[in-house]
PDB file of N, CA and C in Angstrom:
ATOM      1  N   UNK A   1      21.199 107.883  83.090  1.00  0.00           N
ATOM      2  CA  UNK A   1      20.633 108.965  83.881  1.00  0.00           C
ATOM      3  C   UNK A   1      20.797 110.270  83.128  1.00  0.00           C
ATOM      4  N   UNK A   2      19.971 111.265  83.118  1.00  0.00           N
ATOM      5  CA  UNK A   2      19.762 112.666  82.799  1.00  0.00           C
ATOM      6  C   UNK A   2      21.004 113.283  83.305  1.00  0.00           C
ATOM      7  N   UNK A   3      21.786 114.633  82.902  1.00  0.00           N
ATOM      8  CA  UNK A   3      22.274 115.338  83.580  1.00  0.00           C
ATOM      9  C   UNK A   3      22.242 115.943  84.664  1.00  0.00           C
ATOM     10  N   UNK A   4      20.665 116.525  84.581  1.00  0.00           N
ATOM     11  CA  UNK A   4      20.096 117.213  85.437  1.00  0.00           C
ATOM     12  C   UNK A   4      20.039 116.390  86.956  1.00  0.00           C
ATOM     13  N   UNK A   5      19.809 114.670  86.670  1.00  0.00           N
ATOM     14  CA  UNK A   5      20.182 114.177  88.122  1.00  0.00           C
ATOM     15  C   UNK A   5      21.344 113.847  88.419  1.00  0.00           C
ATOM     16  N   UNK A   6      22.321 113.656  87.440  1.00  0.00           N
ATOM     17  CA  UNK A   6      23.867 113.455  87.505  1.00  0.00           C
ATOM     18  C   UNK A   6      24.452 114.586  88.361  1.00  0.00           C
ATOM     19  N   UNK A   7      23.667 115.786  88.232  1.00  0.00           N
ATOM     20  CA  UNK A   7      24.137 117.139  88.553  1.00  0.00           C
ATOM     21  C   UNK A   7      23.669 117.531  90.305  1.00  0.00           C
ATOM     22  N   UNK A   8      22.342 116.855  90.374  1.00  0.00           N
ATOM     23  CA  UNK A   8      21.593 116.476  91.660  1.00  0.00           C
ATOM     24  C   UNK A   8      22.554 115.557  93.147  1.00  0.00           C
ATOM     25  N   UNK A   9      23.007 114.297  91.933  1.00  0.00           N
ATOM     26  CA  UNK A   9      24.027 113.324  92.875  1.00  0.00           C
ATOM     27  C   UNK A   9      25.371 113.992  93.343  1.00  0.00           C
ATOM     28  N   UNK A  10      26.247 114.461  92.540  1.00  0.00           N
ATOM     29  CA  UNK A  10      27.125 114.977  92.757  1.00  0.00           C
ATOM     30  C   UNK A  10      26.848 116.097  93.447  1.00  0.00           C
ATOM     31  N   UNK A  11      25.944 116.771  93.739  1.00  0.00           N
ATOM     32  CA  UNK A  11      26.154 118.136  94.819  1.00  0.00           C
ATOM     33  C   UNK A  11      25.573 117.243  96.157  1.00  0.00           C
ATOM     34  N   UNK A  12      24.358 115.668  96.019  1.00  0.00           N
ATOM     35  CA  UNK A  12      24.225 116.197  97.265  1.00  0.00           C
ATOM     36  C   UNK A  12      24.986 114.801  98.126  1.00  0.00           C
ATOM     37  N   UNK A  13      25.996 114.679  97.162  1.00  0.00           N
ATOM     38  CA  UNK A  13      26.796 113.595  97.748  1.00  0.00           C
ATOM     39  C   UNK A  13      28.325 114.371  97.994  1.00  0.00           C
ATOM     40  N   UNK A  14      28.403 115.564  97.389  1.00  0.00           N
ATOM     41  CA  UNK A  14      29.682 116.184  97.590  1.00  0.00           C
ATOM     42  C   UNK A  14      30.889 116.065  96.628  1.00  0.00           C
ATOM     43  N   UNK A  15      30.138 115.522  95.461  1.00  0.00           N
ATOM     44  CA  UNK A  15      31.160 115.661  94.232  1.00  0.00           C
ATOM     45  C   UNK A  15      31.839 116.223  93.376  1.00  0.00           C
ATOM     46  N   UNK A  16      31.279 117.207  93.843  1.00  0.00           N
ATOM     47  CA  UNK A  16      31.489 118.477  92.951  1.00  0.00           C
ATOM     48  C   UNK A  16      32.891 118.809  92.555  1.00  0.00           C
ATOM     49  N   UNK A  17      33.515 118.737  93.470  1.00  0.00           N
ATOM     50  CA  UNK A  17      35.208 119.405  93.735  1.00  0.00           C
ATOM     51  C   UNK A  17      35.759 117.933  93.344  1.00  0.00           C
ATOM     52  N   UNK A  18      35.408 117.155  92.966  1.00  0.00           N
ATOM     53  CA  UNK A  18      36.236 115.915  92.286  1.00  0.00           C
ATOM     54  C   UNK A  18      37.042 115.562  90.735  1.00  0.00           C
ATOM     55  N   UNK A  19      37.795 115.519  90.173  1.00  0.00           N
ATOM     56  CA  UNK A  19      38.549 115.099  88.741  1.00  0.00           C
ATOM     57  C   UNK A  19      37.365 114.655  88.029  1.00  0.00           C
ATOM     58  N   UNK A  20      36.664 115.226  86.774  1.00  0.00           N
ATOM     59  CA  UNK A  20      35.631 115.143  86.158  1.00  0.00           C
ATOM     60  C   UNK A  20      35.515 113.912  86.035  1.00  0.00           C
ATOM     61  N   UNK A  21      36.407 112.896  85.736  1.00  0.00           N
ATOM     62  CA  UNK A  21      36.426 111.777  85.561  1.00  0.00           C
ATOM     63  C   UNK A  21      36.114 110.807  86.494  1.00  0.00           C
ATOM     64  N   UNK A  22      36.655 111.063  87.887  1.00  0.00           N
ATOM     65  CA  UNK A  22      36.514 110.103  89.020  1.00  0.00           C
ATOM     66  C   UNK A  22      35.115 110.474  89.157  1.00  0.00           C
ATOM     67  N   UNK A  23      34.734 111.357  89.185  1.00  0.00           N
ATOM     68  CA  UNK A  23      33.262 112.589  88.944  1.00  0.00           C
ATOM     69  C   UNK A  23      32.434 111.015  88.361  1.00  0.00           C
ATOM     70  N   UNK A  24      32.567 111.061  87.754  1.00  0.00           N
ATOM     71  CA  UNK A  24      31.831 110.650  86.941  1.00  0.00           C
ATOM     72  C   UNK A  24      32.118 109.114  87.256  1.00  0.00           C
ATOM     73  N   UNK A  25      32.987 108.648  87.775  1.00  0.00           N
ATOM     74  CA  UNK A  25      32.737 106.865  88.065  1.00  0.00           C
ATOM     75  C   UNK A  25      31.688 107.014  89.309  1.00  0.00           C
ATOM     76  N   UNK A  26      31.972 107.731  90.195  1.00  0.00           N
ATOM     77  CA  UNK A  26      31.501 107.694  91.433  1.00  0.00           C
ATOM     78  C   UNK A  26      30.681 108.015  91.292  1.00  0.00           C
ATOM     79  N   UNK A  27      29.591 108.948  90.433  1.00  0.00           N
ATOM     80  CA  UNK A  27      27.986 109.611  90.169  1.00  0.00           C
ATOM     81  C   UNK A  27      27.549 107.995  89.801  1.00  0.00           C
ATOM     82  N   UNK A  28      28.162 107.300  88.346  1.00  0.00           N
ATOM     83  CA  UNK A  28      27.617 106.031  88.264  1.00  0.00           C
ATOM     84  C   UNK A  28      27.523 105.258  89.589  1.00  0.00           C
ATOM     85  N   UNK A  29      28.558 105.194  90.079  1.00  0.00           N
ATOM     86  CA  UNK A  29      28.056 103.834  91.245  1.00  0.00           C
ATOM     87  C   UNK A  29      27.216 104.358  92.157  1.00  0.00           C
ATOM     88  N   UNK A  30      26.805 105.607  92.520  1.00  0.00           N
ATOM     89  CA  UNK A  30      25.909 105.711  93.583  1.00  0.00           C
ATOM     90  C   UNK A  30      24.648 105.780  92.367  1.00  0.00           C
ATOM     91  N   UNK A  31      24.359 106.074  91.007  1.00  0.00           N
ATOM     92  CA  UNK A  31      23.393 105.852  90.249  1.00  0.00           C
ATOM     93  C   UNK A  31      23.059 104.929  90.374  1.00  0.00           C
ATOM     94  N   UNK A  32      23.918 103.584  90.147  1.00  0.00           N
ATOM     95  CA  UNK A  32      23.984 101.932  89.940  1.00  0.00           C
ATOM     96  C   UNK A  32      23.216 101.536  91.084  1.00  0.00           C
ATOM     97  N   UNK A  33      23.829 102.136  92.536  1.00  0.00           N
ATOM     98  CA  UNK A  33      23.076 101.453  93.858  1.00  0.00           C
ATOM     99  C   UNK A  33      21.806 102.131  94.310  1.00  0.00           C
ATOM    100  N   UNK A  34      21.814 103.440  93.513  1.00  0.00           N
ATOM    101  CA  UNK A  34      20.459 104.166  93.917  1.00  0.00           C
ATOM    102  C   UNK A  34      19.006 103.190  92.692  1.00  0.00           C
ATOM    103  N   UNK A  35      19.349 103.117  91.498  1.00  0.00           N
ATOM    104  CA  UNK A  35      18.432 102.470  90.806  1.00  0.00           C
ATOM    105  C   UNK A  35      18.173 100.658  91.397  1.00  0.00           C
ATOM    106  N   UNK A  36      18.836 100.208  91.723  1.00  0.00           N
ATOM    107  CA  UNK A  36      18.556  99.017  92.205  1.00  0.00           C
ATOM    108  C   UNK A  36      18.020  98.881  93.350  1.00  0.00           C
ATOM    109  N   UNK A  37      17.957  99.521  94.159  1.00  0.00           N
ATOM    110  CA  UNK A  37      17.215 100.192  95.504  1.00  0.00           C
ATOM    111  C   UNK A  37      16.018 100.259  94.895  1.00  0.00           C
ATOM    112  N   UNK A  38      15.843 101.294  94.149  1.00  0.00           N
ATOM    113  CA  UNK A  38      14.593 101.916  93.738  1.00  0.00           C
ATOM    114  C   UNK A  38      13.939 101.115  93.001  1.00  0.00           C
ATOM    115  N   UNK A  39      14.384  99.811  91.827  1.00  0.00           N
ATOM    116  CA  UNK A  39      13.896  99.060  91.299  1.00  0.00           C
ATOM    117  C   UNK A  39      13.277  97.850  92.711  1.00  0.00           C
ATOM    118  N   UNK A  40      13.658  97.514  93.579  1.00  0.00           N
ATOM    119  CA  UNK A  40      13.111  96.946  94.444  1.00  0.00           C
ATOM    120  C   UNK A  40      12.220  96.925  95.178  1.00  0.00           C
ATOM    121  N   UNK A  41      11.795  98.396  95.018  1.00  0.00           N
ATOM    122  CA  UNK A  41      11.275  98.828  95.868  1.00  0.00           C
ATOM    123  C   UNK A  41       9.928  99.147  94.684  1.00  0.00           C
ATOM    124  N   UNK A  42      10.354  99.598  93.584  1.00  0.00           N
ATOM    125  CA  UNK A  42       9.129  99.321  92.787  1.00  0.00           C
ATOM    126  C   UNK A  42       8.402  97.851  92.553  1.00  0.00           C
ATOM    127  N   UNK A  43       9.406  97.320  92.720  1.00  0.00           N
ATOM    128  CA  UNK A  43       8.303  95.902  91.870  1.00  0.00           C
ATOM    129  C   UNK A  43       7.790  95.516  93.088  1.00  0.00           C
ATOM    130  N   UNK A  44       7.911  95.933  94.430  1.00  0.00           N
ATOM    131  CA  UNK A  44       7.660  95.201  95.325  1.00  0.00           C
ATOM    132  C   UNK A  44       6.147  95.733  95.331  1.00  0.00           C
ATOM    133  N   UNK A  45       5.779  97.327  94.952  1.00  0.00           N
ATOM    134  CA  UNK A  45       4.687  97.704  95.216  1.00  0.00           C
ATOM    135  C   UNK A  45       3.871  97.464  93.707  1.00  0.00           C
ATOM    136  N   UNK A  46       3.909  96.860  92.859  1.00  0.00           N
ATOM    137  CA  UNK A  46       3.702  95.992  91.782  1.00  0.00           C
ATOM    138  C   UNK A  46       2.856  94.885  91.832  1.00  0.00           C
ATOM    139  N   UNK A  47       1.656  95.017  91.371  1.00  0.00           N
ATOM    140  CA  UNK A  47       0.898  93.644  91.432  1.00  0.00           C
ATOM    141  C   UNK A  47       1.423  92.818  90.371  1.00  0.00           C
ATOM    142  N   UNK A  48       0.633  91.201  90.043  1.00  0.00           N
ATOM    143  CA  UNK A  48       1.244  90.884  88.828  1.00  0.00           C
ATOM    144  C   UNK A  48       1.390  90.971  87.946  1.00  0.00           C
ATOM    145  N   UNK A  49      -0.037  91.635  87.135  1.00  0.00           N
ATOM    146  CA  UNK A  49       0.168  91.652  85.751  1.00  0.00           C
ATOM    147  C   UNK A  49       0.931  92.659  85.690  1.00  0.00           C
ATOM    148  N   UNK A  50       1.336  93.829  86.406  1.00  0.00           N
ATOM    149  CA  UNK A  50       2.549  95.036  86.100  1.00  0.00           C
ATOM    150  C   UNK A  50       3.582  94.539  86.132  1.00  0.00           C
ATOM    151  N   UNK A  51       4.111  93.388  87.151  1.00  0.00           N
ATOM    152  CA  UNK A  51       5.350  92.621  87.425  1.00  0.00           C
ATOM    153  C   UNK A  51       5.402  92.129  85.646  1.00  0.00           C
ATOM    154  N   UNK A  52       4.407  91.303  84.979  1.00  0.00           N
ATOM    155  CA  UNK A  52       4.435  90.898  83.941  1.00  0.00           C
ATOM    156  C   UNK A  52       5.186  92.190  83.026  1.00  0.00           C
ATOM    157  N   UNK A  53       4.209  92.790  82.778  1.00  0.00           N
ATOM    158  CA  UNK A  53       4.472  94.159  81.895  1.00  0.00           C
ATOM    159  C   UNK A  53       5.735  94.245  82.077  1.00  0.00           C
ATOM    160  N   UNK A  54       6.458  94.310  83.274  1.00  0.00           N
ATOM    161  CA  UNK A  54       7.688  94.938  83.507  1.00  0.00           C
ATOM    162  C   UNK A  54       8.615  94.234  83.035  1.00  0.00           C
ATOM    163  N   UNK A  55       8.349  92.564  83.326  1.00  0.00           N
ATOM    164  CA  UNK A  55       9.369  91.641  82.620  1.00  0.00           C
ATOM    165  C   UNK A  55       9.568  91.567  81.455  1.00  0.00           C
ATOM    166  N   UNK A  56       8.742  92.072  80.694  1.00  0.00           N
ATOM    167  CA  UNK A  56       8.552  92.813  78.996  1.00  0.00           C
ATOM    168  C   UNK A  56       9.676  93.701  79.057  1.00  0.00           C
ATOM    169  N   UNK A  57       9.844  94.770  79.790  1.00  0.00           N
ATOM    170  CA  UNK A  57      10.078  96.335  78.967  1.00  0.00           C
ATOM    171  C   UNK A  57      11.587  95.677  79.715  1.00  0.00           C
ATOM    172  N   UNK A  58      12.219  94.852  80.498  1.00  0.00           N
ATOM    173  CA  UNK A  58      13.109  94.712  80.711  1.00  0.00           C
ATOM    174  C   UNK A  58      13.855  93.999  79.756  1.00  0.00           C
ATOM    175  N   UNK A  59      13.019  92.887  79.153  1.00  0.00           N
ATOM    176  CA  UNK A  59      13.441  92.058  78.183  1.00  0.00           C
ATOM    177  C   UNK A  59      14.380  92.721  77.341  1.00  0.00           C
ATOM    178  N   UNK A  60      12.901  93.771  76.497  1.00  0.00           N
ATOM    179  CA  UNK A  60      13.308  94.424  75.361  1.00  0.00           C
ATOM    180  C   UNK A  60      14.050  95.804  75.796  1.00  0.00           C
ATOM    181  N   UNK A  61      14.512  96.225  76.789  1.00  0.00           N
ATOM    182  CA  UNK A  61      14.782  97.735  77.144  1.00  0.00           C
ATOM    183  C   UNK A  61      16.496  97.587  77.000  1.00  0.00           C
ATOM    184  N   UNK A  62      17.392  96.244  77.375  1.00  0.00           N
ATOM    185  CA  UNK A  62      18.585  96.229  77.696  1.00  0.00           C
ATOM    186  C   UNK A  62      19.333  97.154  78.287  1.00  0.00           C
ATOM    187  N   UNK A  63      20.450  97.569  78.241  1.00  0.00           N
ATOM    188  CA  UNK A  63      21.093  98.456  79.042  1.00  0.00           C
ATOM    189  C   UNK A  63      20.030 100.444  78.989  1.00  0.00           C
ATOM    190  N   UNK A  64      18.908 100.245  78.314  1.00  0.00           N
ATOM    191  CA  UNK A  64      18.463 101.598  78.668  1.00  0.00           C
ATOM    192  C   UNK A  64      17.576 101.965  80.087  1.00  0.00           C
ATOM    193  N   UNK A  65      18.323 102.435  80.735  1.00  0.00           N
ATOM    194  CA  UNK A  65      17.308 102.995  82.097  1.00  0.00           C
ATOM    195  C   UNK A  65      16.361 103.538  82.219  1.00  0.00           C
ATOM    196  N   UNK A  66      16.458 104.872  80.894  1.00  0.00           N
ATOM    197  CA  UNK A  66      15.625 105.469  81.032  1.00  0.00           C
ATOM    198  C   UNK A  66      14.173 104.710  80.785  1.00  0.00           C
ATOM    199  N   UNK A  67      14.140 103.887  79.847  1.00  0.00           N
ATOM    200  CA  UNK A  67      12.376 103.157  79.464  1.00  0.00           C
ATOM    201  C   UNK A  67      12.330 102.996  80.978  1.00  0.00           C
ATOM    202  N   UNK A  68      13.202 101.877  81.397  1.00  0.00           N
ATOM    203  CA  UNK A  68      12.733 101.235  82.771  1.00  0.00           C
ATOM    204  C   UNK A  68      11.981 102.522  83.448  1.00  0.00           C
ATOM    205  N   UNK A  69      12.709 103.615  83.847  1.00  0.00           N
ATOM    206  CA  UNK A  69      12.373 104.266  84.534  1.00  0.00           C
ATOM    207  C   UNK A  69      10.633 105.040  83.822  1.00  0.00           C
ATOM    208  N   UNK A  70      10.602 105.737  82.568  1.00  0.00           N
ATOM    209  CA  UNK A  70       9.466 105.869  82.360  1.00  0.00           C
ATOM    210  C   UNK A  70       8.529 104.818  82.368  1.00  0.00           C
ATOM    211  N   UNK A  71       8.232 103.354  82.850  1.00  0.00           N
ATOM    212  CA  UNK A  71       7.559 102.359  82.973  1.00  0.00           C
ATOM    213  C   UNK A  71       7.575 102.662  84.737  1.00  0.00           C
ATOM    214  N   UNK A  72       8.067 102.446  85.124  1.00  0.00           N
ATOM    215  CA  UNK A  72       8.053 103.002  86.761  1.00  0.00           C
ATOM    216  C   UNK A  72       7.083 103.873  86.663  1.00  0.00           C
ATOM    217  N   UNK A  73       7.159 105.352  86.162  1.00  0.00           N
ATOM    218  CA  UNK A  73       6.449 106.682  86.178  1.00  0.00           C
ATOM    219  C   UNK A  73       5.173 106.536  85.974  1.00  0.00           C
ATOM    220  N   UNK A  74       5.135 105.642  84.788  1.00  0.00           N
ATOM    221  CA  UNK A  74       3.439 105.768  84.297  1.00  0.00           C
ATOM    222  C   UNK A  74       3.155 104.278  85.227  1.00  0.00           C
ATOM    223  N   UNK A  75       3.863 103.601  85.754  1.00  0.00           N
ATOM    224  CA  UNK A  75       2.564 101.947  86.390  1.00  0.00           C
ATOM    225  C   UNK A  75       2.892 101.696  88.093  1.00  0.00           C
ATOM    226  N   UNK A  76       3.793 102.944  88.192  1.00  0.00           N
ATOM    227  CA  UNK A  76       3.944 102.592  90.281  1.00  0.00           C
ATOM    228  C   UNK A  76       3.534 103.812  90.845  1.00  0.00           C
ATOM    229  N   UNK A  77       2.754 103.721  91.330  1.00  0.00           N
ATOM    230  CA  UNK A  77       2.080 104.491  92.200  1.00  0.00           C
ATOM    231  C   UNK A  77       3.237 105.374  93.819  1.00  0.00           C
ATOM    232  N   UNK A  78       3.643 106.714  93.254  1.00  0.00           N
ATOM    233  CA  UNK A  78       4.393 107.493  94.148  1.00  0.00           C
ATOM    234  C   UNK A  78       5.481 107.072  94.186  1.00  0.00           C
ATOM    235  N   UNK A  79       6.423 106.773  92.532  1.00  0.00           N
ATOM    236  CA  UNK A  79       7.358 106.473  92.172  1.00  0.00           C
ATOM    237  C   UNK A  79       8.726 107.770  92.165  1.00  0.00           C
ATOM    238  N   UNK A  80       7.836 108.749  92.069  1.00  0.00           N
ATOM    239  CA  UNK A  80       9.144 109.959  92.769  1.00  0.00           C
ATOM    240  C   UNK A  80       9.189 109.944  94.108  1.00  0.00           C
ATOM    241  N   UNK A  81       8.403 109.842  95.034  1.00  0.00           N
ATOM    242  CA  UNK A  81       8.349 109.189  96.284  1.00  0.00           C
ATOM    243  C   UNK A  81       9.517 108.503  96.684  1.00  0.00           C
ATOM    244  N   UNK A  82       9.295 107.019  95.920  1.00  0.00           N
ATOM    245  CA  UNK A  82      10.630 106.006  96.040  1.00  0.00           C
ATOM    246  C   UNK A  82      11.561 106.805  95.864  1.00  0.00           C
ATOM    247  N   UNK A  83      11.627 107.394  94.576  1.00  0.00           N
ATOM    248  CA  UNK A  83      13.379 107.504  94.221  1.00  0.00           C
ATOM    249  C   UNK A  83      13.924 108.594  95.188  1.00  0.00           C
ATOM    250  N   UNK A  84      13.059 109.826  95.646  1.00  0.00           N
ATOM    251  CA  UNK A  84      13.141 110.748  96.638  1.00  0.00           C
ATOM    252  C   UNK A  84      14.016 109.855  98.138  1.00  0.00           C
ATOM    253  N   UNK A  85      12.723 108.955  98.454  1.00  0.00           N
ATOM    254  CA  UNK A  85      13.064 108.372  99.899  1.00  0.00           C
ATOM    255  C   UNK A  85      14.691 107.304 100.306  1.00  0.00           C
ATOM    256  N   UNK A  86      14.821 106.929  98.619  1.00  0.00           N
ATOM    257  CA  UNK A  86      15.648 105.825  98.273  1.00  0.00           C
ATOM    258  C   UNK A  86      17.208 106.758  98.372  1.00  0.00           C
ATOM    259  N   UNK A  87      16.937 108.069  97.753  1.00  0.00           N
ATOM    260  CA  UNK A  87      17.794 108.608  97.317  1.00  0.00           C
ATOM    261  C   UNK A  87      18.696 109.502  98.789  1.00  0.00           C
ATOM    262  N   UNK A  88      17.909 109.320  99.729  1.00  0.00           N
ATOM    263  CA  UNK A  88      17.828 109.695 101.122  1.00  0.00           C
ATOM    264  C   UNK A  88      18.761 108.734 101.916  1.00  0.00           C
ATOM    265  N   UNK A  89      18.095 107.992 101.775  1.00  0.00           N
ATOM    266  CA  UNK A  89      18.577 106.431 102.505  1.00  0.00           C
ATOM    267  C   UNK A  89      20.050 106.146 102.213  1.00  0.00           C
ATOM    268  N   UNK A  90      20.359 106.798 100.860  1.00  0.00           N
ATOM    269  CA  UNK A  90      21.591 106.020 100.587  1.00  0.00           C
ATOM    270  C   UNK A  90      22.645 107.193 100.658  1.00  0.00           C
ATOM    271  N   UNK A  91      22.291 108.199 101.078  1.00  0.00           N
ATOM    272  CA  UNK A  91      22.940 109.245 101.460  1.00  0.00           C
ATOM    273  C   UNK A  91      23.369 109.475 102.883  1.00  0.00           C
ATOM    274  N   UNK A  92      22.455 108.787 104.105  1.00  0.00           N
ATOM    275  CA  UNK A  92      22.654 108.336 105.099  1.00  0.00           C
ATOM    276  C   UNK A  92      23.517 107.530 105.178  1.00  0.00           C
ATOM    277  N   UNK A  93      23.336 106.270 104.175  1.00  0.00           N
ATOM    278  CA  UNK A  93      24.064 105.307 104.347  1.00  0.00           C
ATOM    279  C   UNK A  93      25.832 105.051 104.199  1.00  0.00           C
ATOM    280  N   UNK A  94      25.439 106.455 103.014  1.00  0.00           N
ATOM    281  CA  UNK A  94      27.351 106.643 102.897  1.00  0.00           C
ATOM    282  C   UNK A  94      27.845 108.151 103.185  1.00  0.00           C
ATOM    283  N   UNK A  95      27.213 108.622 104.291  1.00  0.00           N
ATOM    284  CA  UNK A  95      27.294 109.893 104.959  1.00  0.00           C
ATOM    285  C   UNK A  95      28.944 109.824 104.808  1.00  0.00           C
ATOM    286  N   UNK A  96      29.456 108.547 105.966  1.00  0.00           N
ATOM    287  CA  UNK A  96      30.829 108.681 105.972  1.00  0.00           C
ATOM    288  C   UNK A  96      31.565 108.653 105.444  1.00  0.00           C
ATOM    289  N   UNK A  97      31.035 107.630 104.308  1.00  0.00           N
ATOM    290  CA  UNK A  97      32.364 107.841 103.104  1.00  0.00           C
ATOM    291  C   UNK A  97      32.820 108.804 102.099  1.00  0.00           C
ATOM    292  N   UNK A  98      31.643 110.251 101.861  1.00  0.00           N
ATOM    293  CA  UNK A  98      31.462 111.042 101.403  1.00  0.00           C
ATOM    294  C   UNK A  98      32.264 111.963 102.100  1.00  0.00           C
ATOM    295  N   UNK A  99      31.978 111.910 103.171  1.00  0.00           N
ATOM    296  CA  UNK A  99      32.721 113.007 103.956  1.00  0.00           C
ATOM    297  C   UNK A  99      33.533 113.663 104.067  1.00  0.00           C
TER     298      UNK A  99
END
């Protein structure tokens, strides 16, 4: 992930005031559960031959997110959408534990 959304998660999850370090496990795991959300939610709106395409850039992409994610941008239709709505959802979802 970019800084700029690393910097996004942590304010609007309340991280801010945390040990740079724990900072930073906890930005990953809500990254980790926010992209797998959002990957689900892409392929679902994915016909096949994009599903195909995608099983490509996953093949060859390995641990890089970012391709995945610019393959999202350019072949799913209202893919800031998802990550917007996704990114919502899971902020609801751990309202309390943030708290």
């Amino acid at each position: 992930m970019n800084e700029e959304f690393n910097k996004k998660i942590a304010k609007d999850f309340g991280l801010e005031n945390m040990d740079s370090r724990e900072q930073e496990k906890m930005i990953e795991k809500v990254g980790n559960l926010l992209f797998e959300s959002v990957v689900e939610r892409a392929v679902d709106a994915m016909d096949e031959s994009v599903i195909n395409e995608f099983d490509s850039v996953i093949d060859s992409a390995g641990g890089d997110y970012q391709r995945v994610i610019e393959f999202f941008k350019s072949k799913v239709l209202g893919f800031d959408i998802i990550v917007s709505e996704e990114l919502t959802r899971l902020k609801r979802a751990t309202s309390e534990i943030f708290a």
